[in-house]
C-alpha atoms as a PDB file:
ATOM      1  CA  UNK A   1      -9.947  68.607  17.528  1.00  0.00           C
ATOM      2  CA  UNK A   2     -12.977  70.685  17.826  1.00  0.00           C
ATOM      3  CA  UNK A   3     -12.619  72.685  14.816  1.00  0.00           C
ATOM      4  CA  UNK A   4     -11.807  69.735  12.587  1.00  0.00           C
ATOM      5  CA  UNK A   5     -15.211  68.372  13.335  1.00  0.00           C
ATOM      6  CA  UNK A   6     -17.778  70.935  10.950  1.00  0.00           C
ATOM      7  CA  UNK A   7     -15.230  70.259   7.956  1.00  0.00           C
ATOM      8  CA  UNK A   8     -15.807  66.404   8.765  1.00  0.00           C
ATOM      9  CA  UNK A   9     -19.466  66.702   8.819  1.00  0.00           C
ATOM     10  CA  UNK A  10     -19.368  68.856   5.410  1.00  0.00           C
ATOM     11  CA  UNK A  11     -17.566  65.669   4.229  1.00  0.00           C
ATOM     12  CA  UNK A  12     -20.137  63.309   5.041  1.00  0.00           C
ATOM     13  CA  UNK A  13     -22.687  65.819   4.046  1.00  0.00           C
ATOM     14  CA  UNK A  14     -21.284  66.170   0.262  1.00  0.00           C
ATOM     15  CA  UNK A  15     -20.107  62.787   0.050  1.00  0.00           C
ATOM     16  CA  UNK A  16     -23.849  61.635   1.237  1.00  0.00           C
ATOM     17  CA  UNK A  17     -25.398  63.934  -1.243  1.00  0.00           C
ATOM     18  CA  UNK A  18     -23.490  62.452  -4.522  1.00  0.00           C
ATOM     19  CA  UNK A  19     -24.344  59.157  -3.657  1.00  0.00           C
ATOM     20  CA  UNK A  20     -28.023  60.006  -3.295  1.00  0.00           C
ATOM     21  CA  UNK A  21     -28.057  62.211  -6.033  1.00  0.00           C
ATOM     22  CA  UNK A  22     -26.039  59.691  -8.344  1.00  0.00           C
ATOM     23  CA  UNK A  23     -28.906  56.855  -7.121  1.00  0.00           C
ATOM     24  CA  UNK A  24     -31.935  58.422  -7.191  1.00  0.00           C
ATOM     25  CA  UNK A  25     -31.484  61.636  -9.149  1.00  0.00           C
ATOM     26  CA  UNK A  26     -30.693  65.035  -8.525  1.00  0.00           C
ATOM     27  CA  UNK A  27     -35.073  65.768  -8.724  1.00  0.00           C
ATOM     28  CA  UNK A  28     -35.701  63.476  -6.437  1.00  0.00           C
ATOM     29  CA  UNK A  29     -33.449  63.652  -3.784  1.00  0.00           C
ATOM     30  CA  UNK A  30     -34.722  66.547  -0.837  1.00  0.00           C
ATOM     31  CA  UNK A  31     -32.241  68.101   2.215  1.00  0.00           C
ATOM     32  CA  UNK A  32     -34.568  66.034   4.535  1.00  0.00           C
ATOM     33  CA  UNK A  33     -34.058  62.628   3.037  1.00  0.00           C
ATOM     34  CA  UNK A  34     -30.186  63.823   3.140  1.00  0.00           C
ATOM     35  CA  UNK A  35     -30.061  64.262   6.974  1.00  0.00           C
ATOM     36  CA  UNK A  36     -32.084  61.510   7.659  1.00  0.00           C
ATOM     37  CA  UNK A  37     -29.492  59.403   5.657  1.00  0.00           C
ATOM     38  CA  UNK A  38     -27.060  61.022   7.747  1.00  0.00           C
ATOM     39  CA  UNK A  39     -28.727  60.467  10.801  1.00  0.00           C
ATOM     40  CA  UNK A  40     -28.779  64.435  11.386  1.00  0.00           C
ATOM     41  CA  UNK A  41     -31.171  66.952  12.184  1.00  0.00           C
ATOM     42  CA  UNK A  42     -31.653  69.311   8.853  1.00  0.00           C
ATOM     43  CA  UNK A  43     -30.777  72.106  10.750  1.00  0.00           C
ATOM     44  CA  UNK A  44     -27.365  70.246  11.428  1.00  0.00           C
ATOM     45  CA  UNK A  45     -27.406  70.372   7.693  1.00  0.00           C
ATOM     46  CA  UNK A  46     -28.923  73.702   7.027  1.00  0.00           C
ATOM     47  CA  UNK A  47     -25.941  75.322   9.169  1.00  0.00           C
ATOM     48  CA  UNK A  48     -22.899  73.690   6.849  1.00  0.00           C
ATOM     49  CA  UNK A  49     -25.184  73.978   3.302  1.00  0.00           C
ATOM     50  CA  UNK A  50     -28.093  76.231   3.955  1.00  0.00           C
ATOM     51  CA  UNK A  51     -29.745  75.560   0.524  1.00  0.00           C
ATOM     52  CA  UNK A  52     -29.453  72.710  -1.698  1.00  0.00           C
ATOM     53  CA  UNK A  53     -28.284  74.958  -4.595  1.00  0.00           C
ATOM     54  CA  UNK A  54     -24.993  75.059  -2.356  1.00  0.00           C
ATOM     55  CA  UNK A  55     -24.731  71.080  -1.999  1.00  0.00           C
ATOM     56  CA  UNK A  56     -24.722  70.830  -5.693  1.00  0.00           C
ATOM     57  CA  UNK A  57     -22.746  73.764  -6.288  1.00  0.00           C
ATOM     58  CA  UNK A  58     -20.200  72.335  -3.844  1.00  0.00           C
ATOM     59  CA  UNK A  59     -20.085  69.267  -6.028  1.00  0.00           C
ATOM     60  CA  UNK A  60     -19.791  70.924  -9.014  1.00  0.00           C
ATOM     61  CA  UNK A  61     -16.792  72.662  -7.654  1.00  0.00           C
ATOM     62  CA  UNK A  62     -15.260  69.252  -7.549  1.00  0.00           C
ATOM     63  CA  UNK A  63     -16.187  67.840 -10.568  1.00  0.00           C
ATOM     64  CA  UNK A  64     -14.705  71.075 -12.175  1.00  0.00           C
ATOM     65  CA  UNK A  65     -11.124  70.906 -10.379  1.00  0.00           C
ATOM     66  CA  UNK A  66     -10.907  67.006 -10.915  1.00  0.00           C
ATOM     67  CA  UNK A  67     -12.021  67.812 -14.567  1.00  0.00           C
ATOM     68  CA  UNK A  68      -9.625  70.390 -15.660  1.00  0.00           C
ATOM     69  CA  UNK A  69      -6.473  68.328 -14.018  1.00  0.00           C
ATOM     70  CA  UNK A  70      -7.560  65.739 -16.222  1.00  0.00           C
ATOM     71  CA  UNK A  71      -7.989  67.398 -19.515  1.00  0.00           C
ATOM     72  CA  UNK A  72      -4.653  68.844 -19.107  1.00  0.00           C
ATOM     73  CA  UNK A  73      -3.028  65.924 -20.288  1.00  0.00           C
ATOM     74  CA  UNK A  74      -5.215  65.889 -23.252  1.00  0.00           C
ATOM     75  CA  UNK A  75      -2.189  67.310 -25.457  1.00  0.00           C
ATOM     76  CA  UNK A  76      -0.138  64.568 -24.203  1.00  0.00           C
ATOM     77  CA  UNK A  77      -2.110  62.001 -26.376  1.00  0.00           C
ATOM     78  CA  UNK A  78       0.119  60.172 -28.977  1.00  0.00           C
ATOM     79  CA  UNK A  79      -2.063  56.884 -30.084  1.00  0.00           C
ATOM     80  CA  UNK A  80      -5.328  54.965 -30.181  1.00  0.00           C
ATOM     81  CA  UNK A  81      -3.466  53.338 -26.770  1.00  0.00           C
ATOM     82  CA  UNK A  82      -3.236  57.011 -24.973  1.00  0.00           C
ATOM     83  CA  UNK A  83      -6.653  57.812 -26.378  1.00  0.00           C
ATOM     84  CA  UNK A  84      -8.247  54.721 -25.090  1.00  0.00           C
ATOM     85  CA  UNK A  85      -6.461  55.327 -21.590  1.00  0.00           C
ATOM     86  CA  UNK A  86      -7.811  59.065 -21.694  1.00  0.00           C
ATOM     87  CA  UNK A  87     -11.515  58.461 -22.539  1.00  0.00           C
ATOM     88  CA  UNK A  88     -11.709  55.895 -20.326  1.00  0.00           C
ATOM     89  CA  UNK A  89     -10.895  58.041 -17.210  1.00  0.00           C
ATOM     90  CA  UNK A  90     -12.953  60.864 -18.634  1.00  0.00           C
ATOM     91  CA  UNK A  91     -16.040  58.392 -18.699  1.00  0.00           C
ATOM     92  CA  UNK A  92     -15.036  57.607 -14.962  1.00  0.00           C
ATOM     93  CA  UNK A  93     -15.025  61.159 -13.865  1.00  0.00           C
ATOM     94  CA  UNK A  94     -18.010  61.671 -15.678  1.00  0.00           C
ATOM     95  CA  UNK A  95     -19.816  58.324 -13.797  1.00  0.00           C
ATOM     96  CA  UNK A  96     -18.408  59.515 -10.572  1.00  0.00           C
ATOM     97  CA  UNK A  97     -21.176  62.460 -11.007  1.00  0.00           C
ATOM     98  CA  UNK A  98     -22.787  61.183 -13.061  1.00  0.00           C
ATOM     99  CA  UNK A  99     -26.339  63.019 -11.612  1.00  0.00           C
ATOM    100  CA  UNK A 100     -24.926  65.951 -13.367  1.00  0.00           C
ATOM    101  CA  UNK A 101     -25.172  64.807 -16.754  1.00  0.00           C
ATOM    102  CA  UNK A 102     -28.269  62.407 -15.837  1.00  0.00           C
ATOM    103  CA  UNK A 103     -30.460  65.735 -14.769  1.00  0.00           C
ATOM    104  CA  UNK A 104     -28.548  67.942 -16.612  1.00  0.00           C
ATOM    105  CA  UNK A 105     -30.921  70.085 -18.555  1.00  0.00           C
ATOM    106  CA  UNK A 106     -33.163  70.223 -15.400  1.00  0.00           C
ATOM    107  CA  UNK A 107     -29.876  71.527 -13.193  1.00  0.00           C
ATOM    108  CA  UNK A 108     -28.954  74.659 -15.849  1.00  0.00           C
ATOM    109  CA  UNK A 109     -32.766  75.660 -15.527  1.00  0.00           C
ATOM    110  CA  UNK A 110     -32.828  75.780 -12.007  1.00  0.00           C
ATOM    111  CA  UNK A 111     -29.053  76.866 -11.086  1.00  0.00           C
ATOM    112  CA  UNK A 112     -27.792  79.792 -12.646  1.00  0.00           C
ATOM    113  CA  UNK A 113     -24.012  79.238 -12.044  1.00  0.00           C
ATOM    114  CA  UNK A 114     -24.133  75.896 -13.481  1.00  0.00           C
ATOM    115  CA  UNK A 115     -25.836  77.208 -16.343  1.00  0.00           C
ATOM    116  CA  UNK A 116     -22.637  79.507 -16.951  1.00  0.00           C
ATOM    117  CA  UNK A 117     -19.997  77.331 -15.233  1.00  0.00           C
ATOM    118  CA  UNK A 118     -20.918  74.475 -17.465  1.00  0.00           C
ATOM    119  CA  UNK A 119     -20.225  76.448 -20.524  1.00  0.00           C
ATOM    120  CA  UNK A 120     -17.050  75.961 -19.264  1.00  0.00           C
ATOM    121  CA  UNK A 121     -16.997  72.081 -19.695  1.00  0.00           C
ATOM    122  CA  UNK A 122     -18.006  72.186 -23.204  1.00  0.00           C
ATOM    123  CA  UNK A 123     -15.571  74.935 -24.240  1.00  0.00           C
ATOM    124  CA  UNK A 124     -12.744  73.002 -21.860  1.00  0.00           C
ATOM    125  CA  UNK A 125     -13.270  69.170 -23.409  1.00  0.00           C
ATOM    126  CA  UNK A 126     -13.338  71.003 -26.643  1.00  0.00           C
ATOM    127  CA  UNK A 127     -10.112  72.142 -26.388  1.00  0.00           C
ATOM    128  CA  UNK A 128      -8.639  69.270 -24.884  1.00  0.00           C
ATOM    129  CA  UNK A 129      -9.785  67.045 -27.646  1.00  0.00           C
ATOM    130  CA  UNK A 130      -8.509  68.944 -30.305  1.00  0.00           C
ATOM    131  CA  UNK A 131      -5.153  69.361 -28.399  1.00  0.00           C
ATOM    132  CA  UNK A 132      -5.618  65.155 -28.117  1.00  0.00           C
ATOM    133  CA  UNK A 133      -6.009  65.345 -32.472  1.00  0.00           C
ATOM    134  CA  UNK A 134      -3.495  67.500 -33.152  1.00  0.00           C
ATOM    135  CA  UNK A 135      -1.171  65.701 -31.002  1.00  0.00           C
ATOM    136  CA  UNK A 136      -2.099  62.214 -32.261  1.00  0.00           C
ATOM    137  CA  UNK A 137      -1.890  63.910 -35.871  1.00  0.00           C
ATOM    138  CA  UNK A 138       1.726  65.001 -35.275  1.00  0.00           C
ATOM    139  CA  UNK A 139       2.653  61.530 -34.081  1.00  0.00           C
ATOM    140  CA  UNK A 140       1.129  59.743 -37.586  1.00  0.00           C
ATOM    141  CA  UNK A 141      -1.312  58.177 -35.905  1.00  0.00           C
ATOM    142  CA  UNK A 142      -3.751  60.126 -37.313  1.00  0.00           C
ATOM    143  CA  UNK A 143      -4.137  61.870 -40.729  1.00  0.00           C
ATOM    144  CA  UNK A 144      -6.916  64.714 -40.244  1.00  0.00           C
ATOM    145  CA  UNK A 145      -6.737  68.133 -42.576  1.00  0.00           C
ATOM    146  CA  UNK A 146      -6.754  70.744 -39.518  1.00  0.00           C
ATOM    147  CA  UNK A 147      -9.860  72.445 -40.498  1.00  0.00           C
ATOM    148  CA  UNK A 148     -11.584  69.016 -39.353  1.00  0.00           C
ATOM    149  CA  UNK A 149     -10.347  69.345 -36.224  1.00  0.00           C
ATOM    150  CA  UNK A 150     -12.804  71.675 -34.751  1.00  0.00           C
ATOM    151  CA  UNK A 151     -15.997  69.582 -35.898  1.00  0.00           C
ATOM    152  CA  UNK A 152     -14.545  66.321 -34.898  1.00  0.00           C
ATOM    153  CA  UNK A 153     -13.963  67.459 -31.862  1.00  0.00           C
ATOM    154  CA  UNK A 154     -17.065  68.828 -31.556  1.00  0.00           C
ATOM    155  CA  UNK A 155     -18.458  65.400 -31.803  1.00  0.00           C
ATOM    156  CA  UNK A 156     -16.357  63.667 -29.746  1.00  0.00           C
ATOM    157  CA  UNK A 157     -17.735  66.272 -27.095  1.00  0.00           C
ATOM    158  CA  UNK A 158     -21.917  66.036 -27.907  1.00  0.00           C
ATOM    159  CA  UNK A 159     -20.852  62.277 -26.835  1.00  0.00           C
ATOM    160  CA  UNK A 160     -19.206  61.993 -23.730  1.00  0.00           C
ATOM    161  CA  UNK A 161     -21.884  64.483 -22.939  1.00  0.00           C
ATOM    162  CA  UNK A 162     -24.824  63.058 -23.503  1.00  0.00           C
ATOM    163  CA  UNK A 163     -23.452  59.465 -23.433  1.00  0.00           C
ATOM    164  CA  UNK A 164     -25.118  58.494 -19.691  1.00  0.00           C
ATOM    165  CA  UNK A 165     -28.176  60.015 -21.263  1.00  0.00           C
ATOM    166  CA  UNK A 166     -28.361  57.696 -24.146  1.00  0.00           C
ATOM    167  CA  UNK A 167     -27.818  54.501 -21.522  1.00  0.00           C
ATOM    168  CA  UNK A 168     -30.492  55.686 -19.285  1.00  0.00           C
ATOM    169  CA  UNK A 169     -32.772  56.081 -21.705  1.00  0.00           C
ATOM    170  CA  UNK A 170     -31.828  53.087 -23.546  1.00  0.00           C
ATOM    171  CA  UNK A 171     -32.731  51.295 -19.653  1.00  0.00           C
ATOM    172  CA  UNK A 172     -33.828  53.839 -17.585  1.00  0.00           C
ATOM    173  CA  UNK A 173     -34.273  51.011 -14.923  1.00  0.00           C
ATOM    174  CA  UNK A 174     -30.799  49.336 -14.488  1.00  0.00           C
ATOM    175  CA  UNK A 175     -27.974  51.528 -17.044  1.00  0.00           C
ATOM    176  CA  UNK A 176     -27.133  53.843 -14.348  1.00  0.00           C
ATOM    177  CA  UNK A 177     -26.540  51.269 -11.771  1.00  0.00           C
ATOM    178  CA  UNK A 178     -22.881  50.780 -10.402  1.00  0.00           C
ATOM    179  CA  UNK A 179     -23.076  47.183 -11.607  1.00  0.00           C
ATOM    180  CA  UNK A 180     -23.318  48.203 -14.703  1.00  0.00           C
ATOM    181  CA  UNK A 181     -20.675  51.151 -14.641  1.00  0.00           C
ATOM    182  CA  UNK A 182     -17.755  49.204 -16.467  1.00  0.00           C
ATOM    183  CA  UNK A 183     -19.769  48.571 -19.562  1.00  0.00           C
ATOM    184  CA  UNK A 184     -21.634  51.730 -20.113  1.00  0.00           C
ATOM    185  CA  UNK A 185     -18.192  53.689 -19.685  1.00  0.00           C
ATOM    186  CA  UNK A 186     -16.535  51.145 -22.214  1.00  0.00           C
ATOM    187  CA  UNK A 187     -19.036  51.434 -24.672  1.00  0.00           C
ATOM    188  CA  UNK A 188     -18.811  55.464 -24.524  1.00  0.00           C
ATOM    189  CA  UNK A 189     -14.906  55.329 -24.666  1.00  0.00           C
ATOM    190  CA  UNK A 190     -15.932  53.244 -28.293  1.00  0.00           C
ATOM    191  CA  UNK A 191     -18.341  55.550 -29.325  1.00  0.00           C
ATOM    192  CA  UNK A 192     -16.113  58.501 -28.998  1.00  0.00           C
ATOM    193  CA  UNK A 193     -13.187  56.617 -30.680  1.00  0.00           C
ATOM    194  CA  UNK A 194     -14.840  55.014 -33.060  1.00  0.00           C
ATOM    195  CA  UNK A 195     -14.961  58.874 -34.859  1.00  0.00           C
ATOM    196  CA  UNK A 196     -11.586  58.976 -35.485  1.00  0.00           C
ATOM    197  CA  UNK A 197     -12.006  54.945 -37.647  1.00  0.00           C
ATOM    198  CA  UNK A 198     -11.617  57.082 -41.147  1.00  0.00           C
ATOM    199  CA  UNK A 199      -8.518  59.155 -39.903  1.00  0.00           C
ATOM    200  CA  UNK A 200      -6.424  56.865 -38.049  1.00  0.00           C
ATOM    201  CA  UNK A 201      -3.285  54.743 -39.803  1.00  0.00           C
ATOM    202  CA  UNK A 202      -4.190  50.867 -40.950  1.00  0.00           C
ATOM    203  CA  UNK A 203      -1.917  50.026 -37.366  1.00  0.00           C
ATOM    204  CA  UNK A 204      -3.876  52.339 -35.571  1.00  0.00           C
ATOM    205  CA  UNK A 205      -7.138  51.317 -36.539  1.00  0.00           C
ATOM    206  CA  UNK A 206      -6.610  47.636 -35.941  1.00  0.00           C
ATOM    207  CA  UNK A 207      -5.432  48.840 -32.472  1.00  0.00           C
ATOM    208  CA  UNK A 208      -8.609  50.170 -31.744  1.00  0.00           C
ATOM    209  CA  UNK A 209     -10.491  47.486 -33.209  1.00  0.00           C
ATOM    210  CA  UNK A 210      -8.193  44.567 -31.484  1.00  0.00           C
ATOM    211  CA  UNK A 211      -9.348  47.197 -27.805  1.00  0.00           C
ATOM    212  CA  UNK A 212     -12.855  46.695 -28.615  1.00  0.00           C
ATOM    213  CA  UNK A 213     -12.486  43.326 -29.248  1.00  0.00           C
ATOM    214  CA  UNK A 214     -10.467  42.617 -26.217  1.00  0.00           C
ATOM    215  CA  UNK A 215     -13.496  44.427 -23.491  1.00  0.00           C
ATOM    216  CA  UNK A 216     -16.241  42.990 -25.622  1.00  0.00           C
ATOM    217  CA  UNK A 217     -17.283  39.239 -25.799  1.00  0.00           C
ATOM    218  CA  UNK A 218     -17.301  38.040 -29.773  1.00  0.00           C
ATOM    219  CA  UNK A 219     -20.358  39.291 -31.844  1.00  0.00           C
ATOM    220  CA  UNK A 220     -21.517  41.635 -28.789  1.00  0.00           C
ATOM    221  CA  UNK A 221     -21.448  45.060 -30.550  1.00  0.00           C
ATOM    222  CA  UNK A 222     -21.368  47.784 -28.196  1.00  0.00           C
ATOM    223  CA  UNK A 223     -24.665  48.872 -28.613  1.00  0.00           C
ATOM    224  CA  UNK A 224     -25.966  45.945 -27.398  1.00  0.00           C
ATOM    225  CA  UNK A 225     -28.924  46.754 -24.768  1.00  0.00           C
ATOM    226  CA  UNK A 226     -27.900  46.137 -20.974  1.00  0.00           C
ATOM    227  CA  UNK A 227     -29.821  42.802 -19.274  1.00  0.00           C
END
């Protein structure tokens, strides 16, 4: 039983740290405010993560492993219904750590392996998503020439990157709050969508529109400011 107990303290340790970070901010969250939320001493903490480079490394590790199972099934896309489905749990994934796209540009100047791993991302959800459009093209739900691919996709990616970005900036004092997860994550899975409007099949389209319509109250556009 006594070895089990450092990997359980890691646990709390990392699962501690996201919530903090995801709350306050990667920036503003120190290694003492950490223990003291643990009710540890920080060199309790210091002895599982010595630096906090390695706390956020640690859950980038995650993010990254729970990312790429995900964006395997990206080929597996057939319609606007699989899309929906698939953008949807990307946005979740993405809320889930959602510090790291809050504080991103201030993480890759600080952290050298995030600045390289998270090439990855980029270059990973770009090749899911144009797996998801060729797939959805093969079914006929989609008509796209295949040189469009690449820069649709492209798109599609700038978004779901820089989505939480837009909300927080759009209100930097309540978008990021877990109340308000459901709707920000909706209105990305939209945004993203709503690219392919001019390439998907008349059925397809009003699928998309009838989604929208079904998660948003009548005449709220999704774009409409959080209260």
């Amino acid at each position: 039983m006594a070895k089990k107990a450092p990997r359980r303290t890691a646990e709390r340790i990392l699962e501690t740290t996201l919530a903090l970070f995801n709350r306050f901010g990667e920036p503003n969250v120190s290694t003492t405010l950490i223990s003291a939320e643990l009710g540890i001493s920080p060199g309790n903490l210091y002895y599982h993560y010595p630096a906090k480079d390695e706390l956020i490394n640690s859950l980038y590790d995650r993010y990254e492993k729970s990312l790429g199972a995900l964006l395997e099934t990206g080929g597996g896309v057939r319609n606007v219904e699989d899309a929906w489905f698939f953008m949807h749990s990307l946005f979740e994934l993405i809320w889930d750590y959602r510090f790291l796209y809050r504080d991103l540009n201030d993480l890759l100047s600080k952290n050298r392996r995030l600045e390289n791993r998270f090439q990855w991302v980029l270059e990973s959800k770009a090749q899911a998503i144009q797996a998801l459009l060729g797939s959805m093209r093969h079914s006929g739900a989609l008509r796209i020439d295949p040189h469009e691919i690449p820069s649709t996709a492209a798109g599609m990616v700038v978004i779901l990157t820089y989505w939480l970005s837009y909300e927080y900036v759009r209100n930097p004092r309540h978008a990021l709050e877990p109340l308000n997860a459901q709707q920000a994550m909706l209105r990305g899975a939209h945004h993203v969508l709503n690219l392919l409007m001019p390439y998907l099949e008349p059925v397809q389209r009003a699928h998309l529109l009838g989604l929208t319509g079904a998660y948003f109250p009548p005449g709220t556009l999704p774009s409409t400011p959080l209260t």
